[in-house]
C-alpha atoms as a PDB file:
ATOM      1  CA  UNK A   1     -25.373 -29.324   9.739  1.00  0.00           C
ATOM      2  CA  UNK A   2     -25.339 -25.902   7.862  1.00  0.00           C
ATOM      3  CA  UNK A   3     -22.262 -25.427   5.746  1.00  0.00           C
ATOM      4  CA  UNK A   4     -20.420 -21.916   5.933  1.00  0.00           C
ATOM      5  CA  UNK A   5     -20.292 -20.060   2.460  1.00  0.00           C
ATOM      6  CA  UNK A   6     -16.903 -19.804   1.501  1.00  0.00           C
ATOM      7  CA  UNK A   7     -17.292 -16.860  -1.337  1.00  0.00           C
ATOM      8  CA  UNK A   8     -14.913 -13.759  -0.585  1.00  0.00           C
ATOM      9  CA  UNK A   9     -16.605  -9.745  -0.802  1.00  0.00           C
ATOM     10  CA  UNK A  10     -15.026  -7.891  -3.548  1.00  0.00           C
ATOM     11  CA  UNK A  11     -12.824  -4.674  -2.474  1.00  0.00           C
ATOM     12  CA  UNK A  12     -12.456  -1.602  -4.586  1.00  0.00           C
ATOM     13  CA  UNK A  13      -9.066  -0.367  -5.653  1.00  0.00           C
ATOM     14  CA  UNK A  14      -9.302   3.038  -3.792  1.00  0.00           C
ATOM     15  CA  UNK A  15      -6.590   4.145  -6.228  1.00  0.00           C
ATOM     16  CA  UNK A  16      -8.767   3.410  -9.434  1.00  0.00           C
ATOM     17  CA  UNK A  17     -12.251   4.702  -7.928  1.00  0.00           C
ATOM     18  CA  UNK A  18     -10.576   7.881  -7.250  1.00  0.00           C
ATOM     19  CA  UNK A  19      -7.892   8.604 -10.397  1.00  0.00           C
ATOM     20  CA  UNK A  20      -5.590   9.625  -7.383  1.00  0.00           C
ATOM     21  CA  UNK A  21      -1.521   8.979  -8.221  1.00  0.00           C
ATOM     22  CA  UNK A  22       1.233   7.621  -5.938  1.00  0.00           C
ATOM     23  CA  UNK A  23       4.517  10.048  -5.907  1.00  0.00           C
ATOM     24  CA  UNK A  24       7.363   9.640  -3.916  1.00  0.00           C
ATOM     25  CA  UNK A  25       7.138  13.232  -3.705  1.00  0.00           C
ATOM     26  CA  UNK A  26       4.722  13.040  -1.501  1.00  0.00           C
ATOM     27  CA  UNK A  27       6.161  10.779   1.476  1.00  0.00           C
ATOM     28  CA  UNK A  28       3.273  11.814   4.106  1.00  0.00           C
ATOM     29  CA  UNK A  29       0.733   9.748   2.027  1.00  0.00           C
ATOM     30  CA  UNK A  30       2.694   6.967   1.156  1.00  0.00           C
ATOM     31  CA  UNK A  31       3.401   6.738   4.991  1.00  0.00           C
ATOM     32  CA  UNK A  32      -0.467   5.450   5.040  1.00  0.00           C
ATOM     33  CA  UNK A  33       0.398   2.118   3.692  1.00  0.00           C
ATOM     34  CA  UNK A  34       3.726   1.196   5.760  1.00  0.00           C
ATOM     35  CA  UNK A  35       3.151  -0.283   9.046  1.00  0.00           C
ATOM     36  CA  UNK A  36       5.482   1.038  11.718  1.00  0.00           C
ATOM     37  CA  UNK A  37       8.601  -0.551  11.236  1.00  0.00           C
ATOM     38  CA  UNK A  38       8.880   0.573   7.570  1.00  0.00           C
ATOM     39  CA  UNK A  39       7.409  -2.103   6.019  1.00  0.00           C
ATOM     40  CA  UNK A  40       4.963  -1.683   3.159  1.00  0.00           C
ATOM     41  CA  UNK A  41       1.589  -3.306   3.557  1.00  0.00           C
ATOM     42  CA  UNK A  42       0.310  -6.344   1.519  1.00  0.00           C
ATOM     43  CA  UNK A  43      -1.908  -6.319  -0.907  1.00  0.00           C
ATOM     44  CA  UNK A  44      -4.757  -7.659   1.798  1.00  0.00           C
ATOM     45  CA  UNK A  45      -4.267  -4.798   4.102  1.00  0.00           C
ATOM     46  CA  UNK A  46      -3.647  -1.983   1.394  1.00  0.00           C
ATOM     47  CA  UNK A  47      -6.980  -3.271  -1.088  1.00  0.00           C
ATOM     48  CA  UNK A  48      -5.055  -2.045  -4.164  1.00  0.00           C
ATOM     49  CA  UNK A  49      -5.389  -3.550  -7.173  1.00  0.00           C
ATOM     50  CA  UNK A  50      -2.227  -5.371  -8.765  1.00  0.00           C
ATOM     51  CA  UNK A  51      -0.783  -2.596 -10.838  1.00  0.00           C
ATOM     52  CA  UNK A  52      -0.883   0.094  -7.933  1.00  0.00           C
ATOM     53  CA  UNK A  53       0.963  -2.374  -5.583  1.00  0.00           C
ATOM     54  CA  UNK A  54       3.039  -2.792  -7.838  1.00  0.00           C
ATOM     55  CA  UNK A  55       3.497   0.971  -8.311  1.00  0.00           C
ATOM     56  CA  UNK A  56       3.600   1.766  -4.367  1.00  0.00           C
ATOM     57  CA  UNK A  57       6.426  -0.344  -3.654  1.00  0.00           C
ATOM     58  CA  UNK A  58       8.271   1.527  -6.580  1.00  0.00           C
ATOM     59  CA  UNK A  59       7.770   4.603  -5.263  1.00  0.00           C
ATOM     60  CA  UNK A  60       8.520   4.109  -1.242  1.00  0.00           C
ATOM     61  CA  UNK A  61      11.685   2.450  -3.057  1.00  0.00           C
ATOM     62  CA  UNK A  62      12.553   5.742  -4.500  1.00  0.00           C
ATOM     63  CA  UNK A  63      11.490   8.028  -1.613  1.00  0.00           C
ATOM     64  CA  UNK A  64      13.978   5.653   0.617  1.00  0.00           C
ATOM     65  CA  UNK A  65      16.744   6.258  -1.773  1.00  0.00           C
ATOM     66  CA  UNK A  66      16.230   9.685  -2.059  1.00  0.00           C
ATOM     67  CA  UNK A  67      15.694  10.006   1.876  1.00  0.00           C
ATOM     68  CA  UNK A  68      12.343  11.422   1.785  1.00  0.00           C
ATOM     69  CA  UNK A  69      11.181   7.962   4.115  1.00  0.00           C
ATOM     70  CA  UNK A  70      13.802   5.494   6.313  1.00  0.00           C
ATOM     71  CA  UNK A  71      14.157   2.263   5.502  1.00  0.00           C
ATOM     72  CA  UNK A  72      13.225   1.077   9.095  1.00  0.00           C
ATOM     73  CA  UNK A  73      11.835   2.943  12.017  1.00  0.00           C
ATOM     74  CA  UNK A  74      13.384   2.257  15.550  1.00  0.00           C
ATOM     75  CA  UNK A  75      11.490   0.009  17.819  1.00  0.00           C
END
C-alpha cells in the first residue's frame, strides 16, 4: 500500500512580496482578515508571516479602540 506524502506547500507572506503596510487608518482593508463576527483570522487562513500577524492584531486593536472597527458584529 502507497503511503501519502506528508510534506506541507510553502505560502508567501502577501505582506512581504508586496512591501504593502497595515494601518489602522485604514479599517476597510483590515476588514479583509476578520471573519464576520469580528474576529481576526489565524495565521492559516490569513498566510502572513509571523511578524505581520503579529502586527495585524495590533492594529485592529487600535482601530477598535479608536472606533474605526467594532469589537463584535451582531449575529
Amino acid at each position: 500500500m502507497a503511503r501519502k506524502r506528508n510534506y506541507k506547500i510553502k505560502v508567501r507572506c502577501s505582506i512581504c512580496e508586496h512591501g504593502a503596510e497595515l494601518s489602522y487608518k485604514r479599517p476597510e482593508e483590515l476588514k479583509r482578515y476578520m471573519n464576520r463576527l469580528g474576529k481576526i483570522l489565524p495565521r492559516r487562513a490569513t498566510h502572513f508571516c509571523s511578524r505581520h500577524q503579529r502586527q495585524l492584531a495590533r492594529e485592529v486593536k487600535r482601530a477598535r479602540k479608536m472606533a474605526l472597527l467594532p469589537y463584535t458584529e451582531e449575529r
